[in-house]
C-alpha atoms as a PDB file:
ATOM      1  CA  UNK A   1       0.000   0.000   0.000  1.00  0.00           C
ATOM      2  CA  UNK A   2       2.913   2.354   0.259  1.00  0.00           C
ATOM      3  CA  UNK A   3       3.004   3.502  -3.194  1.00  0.00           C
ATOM      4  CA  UNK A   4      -0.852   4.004  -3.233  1.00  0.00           C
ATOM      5  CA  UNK A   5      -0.502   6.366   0.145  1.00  0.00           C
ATOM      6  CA  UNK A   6       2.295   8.345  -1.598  1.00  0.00           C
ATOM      7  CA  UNK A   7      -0.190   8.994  -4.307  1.00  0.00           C
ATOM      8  CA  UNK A   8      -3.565   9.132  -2.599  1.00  0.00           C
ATOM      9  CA  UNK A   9      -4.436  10.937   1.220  1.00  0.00           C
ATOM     10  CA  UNK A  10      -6.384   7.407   2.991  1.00  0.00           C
ATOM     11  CA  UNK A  11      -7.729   7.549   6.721  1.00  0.00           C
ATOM     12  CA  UNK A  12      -5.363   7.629   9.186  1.00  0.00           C
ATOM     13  CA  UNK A  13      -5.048   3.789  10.522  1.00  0.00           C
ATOM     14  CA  UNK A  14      -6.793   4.306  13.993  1.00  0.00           C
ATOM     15  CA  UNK A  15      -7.446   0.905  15.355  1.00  0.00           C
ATOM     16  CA  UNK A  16      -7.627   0.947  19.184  1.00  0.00           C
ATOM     17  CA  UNK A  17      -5.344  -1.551  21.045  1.00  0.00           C
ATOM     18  CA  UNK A  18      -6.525  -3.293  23.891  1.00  0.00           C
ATOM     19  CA  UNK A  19      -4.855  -5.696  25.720  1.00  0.00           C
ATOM     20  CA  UNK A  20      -5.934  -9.458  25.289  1.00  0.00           C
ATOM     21  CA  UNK A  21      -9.012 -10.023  27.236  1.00  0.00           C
ATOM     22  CA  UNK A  22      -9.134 -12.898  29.989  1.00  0.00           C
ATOM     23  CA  UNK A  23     -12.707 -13.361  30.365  1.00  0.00           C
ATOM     24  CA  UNK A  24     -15.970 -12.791  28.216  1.00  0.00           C
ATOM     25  CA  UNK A  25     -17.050 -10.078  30.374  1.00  0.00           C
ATOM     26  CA  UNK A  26     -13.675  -8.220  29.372  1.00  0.00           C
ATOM     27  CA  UNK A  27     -14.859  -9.031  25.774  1.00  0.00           C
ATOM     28  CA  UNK A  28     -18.085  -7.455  26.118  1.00  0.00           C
ATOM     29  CA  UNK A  29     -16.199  -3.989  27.370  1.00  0.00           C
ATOM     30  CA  UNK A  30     -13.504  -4.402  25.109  1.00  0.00           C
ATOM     31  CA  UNK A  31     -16.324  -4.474  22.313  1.00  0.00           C
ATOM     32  CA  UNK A  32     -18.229  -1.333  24.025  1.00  0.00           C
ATOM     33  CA  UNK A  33     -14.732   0.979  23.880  1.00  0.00           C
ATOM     34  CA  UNK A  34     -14.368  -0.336  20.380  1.00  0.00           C
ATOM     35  CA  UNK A  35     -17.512   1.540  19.565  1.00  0.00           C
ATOM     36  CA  UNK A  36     -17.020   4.292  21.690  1.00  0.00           C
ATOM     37  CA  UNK A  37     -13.797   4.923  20.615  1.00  0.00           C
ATOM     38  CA  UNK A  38     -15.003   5.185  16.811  1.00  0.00           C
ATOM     39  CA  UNK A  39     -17.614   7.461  17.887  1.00  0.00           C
ATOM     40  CA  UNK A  40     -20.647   4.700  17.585  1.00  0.00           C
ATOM     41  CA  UNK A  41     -22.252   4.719  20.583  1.00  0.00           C
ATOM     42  CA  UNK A  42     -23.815   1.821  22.085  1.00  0.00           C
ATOM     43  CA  UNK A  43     -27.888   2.155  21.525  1.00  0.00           C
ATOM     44  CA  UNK A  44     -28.437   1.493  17.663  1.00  0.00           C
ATOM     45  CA  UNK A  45     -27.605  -0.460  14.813  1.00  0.00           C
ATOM     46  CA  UNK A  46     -24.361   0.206  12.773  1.00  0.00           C
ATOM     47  CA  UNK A  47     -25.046   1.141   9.615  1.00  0.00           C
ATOM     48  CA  UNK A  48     -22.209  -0.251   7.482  1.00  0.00           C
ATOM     49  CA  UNK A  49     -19.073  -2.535   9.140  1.00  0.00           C
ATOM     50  CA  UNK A  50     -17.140  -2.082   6.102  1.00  0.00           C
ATOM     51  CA  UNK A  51     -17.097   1.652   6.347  1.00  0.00           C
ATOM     52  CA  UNK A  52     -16.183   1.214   9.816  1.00  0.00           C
ATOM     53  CA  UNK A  53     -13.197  -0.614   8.908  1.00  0.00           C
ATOM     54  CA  UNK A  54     -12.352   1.493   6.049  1.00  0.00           C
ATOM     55  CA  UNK A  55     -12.923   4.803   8.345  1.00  0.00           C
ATOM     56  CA  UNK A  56     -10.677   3.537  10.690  1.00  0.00           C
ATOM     57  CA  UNK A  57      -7.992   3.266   7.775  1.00  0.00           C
ATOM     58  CA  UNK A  58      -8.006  -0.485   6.778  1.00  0.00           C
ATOM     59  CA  UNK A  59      -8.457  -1.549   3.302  1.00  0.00           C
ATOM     60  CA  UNK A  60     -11.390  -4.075   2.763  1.00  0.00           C
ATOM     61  CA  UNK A  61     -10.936  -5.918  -0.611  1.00  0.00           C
ATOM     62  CA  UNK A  62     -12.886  -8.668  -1.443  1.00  0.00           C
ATOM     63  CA  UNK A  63     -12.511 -12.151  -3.326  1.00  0.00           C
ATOM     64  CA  UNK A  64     -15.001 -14.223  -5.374  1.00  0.00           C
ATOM     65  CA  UNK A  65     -13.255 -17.593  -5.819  1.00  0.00           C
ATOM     66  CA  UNK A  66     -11.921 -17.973  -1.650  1.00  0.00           C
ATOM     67  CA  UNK A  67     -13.541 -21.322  -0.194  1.00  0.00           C
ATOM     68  CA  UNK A  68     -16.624 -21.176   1.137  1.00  0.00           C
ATOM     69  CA  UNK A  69     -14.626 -22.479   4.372  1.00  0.00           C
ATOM     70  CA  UNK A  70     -12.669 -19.162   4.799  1.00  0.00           C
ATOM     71  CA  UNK A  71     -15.307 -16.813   5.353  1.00  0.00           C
ATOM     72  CA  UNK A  72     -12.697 -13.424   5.573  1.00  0.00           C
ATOM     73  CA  UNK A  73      -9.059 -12.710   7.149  1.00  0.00           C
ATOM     74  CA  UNK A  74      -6.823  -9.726   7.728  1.00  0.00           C
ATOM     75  CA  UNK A  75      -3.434  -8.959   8.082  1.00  0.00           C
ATOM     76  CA  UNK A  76      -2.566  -6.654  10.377  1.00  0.00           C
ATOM     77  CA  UNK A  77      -0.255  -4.635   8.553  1.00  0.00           C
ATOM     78  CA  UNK A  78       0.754  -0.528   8.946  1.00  0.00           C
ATOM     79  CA  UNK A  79      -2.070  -0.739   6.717  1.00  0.00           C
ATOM     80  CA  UNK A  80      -4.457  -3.319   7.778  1.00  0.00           C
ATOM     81  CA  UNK A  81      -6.339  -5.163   5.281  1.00  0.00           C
ATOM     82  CA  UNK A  82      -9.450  -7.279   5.512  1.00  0.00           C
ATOM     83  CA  UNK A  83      -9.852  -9.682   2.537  1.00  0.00           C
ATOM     84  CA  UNK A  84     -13.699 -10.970   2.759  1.00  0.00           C
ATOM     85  CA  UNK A  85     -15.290 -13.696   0.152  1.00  0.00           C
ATOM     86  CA  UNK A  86     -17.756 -13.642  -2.083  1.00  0.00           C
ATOM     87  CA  UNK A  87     -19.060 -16.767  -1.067  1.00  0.00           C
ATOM     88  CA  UNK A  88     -21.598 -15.926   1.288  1.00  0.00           C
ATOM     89  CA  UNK A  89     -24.708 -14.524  -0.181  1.00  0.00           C
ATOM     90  CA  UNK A  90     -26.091 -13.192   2.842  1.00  0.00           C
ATOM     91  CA  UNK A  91     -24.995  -9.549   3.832  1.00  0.00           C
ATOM     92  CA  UNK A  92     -25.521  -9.845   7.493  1.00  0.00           C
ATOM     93  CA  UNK A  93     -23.234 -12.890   8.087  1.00  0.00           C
ATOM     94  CA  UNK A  94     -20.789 -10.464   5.983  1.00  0.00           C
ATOM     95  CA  UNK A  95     -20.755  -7.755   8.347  1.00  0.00           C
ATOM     96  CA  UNK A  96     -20.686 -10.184  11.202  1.00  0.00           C
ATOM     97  CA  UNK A  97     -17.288 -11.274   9.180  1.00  0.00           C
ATOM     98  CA  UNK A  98     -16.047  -8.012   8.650  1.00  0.00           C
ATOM     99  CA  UNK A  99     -16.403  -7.898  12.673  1.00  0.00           C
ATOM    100  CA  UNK A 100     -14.820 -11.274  14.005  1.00  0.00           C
ATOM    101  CA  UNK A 101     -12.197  -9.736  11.956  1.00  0.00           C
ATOM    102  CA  UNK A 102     -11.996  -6.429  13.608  1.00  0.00           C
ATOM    103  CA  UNK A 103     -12.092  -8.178  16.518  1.00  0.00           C
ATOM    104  CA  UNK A 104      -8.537  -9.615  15.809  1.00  0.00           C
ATOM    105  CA  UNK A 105      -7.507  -6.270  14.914  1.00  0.00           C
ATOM    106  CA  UNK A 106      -8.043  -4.569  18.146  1.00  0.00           C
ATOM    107  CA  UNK A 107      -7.434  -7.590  20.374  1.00  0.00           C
ATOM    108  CA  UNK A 108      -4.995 -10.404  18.882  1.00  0.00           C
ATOM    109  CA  UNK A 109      -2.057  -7.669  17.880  1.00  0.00           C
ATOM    110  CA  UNK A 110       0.810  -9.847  17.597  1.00  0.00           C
ATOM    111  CA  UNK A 111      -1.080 -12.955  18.031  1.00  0.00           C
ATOM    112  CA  UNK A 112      -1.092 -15.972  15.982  1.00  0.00           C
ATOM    113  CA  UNK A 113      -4.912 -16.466  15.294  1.00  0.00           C
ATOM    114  CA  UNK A 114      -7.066 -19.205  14.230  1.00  0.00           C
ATOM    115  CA  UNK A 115      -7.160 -21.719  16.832  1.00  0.00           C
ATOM    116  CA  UNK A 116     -10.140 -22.180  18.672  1.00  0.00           C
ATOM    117  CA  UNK A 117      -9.469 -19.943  21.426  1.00  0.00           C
ATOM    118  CA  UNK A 118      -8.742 -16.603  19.762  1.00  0.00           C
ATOM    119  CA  UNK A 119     -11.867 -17.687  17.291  1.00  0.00           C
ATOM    120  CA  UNK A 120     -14.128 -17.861  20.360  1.00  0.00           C
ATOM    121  CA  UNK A 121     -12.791 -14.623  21.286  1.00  0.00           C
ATOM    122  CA  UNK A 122     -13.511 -12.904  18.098  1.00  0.00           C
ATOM    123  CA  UNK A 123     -16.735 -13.846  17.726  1.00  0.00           C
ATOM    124  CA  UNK A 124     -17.811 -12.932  21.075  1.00  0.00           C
ATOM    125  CA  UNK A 125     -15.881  -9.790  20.411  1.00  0.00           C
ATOM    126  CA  UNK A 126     -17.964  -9.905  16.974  1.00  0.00           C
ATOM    127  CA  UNK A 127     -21.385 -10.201  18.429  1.00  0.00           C
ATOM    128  CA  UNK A 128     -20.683  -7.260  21.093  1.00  0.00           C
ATOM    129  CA  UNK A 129     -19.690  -5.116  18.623  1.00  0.00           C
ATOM    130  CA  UNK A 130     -22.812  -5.666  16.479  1.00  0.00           C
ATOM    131  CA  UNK A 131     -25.108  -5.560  19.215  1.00  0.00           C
ATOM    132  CA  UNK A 132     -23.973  -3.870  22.795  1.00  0.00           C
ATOM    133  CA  UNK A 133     -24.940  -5.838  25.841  1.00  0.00           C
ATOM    134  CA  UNK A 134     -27.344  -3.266  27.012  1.00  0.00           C
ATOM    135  CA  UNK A 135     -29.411  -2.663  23.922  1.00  0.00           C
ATOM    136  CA  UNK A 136     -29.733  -6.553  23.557  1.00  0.00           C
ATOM    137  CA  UNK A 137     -31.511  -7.528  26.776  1.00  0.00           C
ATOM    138  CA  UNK A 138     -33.675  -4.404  26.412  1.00  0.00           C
ATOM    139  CA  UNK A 139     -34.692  -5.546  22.709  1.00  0.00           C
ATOM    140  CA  UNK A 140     -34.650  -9.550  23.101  1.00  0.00           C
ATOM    141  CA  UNK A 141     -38.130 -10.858  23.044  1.00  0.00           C
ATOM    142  CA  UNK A 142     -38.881 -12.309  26.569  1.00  0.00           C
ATOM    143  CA  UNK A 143     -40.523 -15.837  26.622  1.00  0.00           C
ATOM    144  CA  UNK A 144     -40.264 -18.683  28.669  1.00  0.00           C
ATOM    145  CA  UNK A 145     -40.474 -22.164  27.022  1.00  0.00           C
ATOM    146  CA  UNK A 146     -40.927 -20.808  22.726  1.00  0.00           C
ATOM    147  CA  UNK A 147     -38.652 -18.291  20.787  1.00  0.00           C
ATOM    148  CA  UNK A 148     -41.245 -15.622  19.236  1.00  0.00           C
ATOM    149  CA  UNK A 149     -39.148 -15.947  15.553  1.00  0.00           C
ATOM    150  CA  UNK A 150     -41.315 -13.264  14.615  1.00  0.00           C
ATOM    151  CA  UNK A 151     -39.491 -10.886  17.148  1.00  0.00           C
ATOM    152  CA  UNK A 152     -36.279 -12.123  16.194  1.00  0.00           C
ATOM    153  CA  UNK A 153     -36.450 -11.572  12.552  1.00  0.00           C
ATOM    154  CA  UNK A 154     -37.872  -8.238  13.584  1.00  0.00           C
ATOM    155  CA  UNK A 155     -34.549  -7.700  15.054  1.00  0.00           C
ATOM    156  CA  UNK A 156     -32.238  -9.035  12.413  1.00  0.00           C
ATOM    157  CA  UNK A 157     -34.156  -6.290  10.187  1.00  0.00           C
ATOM    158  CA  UNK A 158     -32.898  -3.412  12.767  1.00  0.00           C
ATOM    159  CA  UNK A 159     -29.638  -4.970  13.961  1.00  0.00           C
ATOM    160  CA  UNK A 160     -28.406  -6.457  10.422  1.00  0.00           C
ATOM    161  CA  UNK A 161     -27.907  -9.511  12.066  1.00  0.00           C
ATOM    162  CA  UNK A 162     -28.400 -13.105  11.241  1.00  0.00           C
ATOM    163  CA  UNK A 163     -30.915 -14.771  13.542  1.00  0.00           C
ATOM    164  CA  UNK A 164     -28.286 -17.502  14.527  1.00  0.00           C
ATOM    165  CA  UNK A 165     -25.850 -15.276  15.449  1.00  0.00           C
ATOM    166  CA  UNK A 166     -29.379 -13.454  17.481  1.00  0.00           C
ATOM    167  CA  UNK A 167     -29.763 -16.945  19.087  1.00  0.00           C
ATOM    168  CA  UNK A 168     -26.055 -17.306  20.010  1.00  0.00           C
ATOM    169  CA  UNK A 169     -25.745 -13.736  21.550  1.00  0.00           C
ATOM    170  CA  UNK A 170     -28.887 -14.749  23.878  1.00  0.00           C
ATOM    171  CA  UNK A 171     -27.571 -18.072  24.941  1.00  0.00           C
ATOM    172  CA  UNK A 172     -23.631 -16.007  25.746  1.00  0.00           C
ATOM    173  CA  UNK A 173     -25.542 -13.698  27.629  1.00  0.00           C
ATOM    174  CA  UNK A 174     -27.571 -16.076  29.650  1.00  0.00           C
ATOM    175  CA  UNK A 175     -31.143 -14.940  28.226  1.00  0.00           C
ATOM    176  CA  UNK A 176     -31.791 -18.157  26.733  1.00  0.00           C
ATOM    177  CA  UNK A 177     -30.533 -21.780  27.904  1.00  0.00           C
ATOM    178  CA  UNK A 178     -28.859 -24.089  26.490  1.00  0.00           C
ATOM    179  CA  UNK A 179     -32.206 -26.341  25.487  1.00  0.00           C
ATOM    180  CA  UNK A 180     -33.355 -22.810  23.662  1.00  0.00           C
ATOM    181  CA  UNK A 181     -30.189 -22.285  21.668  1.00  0.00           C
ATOM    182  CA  UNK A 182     -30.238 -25.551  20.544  1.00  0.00           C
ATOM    183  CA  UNK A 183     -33.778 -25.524  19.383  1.00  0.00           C
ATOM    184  CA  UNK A 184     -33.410 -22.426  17.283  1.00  0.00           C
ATOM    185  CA  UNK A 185     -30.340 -24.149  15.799  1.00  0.00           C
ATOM    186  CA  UNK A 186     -32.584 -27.206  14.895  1.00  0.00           C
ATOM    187  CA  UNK A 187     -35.670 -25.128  13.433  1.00  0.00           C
ATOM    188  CA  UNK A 188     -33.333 -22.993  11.047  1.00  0.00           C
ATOM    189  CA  UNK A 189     -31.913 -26.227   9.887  1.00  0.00           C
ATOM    190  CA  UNK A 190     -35.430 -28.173   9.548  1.00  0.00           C
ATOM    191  CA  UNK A 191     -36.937 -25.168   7.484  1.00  0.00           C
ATOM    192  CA  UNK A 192     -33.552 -24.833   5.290  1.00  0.00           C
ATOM    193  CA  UNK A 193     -32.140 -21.531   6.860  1.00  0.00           C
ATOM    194  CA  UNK A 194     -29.038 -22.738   7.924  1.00  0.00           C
ATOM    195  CA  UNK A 195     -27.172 -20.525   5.438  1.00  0.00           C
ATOM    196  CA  UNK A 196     -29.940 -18.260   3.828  1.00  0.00           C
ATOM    197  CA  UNK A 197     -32.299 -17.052   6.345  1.00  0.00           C
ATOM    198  CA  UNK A 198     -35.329 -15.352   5.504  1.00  0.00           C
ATOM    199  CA  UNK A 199     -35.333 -11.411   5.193  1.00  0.00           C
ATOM    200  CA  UNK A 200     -31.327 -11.966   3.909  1.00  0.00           C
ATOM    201  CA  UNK A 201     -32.546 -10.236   0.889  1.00  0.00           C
ATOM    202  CA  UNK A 202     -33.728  -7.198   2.608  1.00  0.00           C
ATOM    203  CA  UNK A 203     -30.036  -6.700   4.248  1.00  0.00           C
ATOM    204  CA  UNK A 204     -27.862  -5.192   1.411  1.00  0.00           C
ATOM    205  CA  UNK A 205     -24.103  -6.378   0.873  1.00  0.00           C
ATOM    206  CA  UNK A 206     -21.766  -3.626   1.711  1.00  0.00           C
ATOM    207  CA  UNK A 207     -19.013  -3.120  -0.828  1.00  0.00           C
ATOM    208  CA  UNK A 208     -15.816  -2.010  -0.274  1.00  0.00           C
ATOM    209  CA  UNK A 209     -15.515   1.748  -1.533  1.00  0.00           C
ATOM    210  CA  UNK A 210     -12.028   3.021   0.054  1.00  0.00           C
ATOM    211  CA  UNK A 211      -9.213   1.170  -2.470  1.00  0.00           C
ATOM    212  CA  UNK A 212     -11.981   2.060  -5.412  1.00  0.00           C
ATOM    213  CA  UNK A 213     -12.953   5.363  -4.497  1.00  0.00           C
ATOM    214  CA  UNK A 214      -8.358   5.663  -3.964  1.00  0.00           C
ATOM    215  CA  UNK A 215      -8.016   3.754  -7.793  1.00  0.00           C
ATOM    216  CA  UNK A 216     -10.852   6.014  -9.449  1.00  0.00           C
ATOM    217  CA  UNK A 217      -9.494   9.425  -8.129  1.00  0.00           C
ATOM    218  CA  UNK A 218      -5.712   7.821  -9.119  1.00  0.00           C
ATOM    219  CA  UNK A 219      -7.583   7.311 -12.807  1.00  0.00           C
ATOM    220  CA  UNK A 220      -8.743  10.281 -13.283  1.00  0.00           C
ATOM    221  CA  UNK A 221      -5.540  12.408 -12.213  1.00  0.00           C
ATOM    222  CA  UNK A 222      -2.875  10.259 -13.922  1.00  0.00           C
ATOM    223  CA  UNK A 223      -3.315   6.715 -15.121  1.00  0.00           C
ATOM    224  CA  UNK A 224      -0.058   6.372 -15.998  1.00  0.00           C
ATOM    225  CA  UNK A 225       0.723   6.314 -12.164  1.00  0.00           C
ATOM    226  CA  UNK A 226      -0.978   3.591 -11.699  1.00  0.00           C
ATOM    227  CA  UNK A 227       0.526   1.267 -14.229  1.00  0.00           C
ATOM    228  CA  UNK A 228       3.632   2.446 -12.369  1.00  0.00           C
ATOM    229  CA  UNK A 229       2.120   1.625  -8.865  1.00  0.00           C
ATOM    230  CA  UNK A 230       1.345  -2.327 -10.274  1.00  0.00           C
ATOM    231  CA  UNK A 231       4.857  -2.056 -12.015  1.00  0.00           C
ATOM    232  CA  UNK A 232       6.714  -1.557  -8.775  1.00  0.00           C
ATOM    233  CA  UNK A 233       4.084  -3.822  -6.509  1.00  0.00           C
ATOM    234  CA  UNK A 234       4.425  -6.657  -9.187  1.00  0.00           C
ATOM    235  CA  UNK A 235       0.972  -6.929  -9.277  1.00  0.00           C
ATOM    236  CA  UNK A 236      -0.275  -8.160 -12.312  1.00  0.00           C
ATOM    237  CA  UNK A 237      -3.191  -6.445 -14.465  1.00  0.00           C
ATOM    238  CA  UNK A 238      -5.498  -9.582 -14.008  1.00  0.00           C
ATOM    239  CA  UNK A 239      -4.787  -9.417  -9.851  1.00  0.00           C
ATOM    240  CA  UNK A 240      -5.543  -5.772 -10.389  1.00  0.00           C
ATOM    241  CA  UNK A 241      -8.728  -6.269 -11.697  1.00  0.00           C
ATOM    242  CA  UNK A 242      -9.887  -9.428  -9.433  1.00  0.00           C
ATOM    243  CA  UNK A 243      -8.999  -6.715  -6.158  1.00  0.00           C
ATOM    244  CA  UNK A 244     -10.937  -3.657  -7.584  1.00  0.00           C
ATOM    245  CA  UNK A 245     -13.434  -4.901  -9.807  1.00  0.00           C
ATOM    246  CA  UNK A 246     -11.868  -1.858 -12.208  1.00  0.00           C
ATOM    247  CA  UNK A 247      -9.823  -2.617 -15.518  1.00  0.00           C
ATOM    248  CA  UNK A 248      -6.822  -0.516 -15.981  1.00  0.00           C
ATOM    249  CA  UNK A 249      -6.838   2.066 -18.493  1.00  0.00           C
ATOM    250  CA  UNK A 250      -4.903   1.780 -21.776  1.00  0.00           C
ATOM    251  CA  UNK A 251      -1.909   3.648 -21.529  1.00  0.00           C
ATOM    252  CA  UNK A 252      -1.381   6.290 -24.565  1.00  0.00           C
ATOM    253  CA  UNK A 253       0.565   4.958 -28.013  1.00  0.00           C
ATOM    254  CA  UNK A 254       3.417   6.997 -27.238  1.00  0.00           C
ATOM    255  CA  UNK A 255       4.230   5.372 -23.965  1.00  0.00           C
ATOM    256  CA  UNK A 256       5.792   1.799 -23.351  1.00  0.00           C
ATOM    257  CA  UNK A 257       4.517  -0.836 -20.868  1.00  0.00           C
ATOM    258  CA  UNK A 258       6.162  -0.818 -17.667  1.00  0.00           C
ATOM    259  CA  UNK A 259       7.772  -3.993 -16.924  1.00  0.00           C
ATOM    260  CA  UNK A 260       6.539  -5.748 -14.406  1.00  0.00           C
ATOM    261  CA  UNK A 261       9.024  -8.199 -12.156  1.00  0.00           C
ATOM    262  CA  UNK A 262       8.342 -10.422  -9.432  1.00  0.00           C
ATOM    263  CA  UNK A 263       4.629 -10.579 -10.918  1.00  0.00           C
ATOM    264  CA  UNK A 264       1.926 -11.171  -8.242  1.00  0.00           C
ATOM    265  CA  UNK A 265      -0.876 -13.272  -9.860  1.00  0.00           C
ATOM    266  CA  UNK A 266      -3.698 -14.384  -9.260  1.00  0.00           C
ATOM    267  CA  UNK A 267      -4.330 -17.829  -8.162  1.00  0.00           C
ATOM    268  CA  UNK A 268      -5.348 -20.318 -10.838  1.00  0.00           C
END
């Protein structure tokens, strides 16, 4: 990203740093100052995780052939970057991706991630962030024995949250028990919502805008920069493309191809 930021003013990188929590209830406040510290409060929905991200100076890009079993990862970086998949079709379990992965960014600094520990951490972290402790208890629907699903999708459609992750939060924060959480589980599988719930459609899919809004502006000014941005990254055109969704611009007759070394392509 260094040759981009010589060319093009980005968001200062202002990810807060918090040391590793030791219990959930240090996730939950760790998830509250997240928010507070990026001016979000802690009573209503957050409009748009990948803005958050890219506000807070990462670079979300995004990639449509990633497994289906990777669901997003980040790199934390001078510039951090958040690479999410395509894969999922549902935008709320995308911003609840974007999130577990913020949730590395603030708490697993120099941390090797991915084992089932720091997971568990980041998706508690995740569901925090998405929906404060508070707010939740005040706006879970109260029963004893039955879930009201109507209530819950209610709240997906204000939180822009999945229902599972809805049921998860309640069982984590002791408002359902275990016997509840794992009926919910049960009736999204048995009426074919374990990956598309209903209402997903009514939850758009945030797209990245940061690196393209950066790559348009660069376009406009002086495409010939950019050709020598890839030439000195060694990205190649194709990887360019795949990242931004943009094709480069033909460079005028008069001027010669940069060459490109150490080409980084895309994978077959």
């Amino acid at each position: 990203m260094n040759g981009l930021e010589a060319l093009v003013r980005l968001p200062d990188v202002n990810f807060p740093e918090f040391a590793r929590p030791e219990t959930s209830d240090a996730i939950e406040s760790v998830a509250a100052d997240a928010r507070l510290h990026w001016g979000l409060g802690l009573d209503g929905p957050i409009t748009s995780m990948t803005r958050v991200l890219e506000n807070a100076g990462a670079v979300v890009v995004q990639f449509d052939d990633l497994t289906d079993r990777i669901d997003a990862l980040s790199m934390a970086r001078r510039r951090p970057i958040v690479v999410r998949s395509t894969a999922k079709a549902a935008g709320a379990r995308l911003r609840f991706d974007l999130a577990h992965e913020a949730a590395h960014l603030v708490m697993h600094q120099g941390i090797i991630t991915g084992d089932s520990v720091t997971e568990g951490e980041a998706h508690r972290f995740a569901g925090a962030f998405l929906i404060p402790r508070t707010a939740f208890a005040r706006e879970f629907p109260r029963t004893r024995r039955v879930l009201d699903w109507n209530a819950l999708f209610a709240m997906k459609l204000r939180w822009k949250v999945s229902v599972r992750a809805i049921a998860r939060r309640a069982f984590d924060l002791g408002l359902i028990d275990a016997a509840q959480y794992r009926t919910a589980n049960i009736q999204l599988v048995k009426t074919g919502q374990a990956k598309t719930e209903r209402y997903d459609d009514h939850i758009a899919i945030e797209e990245p805008e940061l690196l393209n809004s950066a790559i348009a502006w660069l376009m406009k000014r002086e495409g010939i920069g950019l050709h020598r941005l890839l030439s000195d990254l060694g990205m190649a055109p194709e990887l360019f493309t795949r990242l931004t969704g943009q094709l480069l611009p033909h460079l005028p007759e008069n001027v010669v191809s940069f060459p490109t070394t150490g080409t980084i392509r895309p994978p077959s």
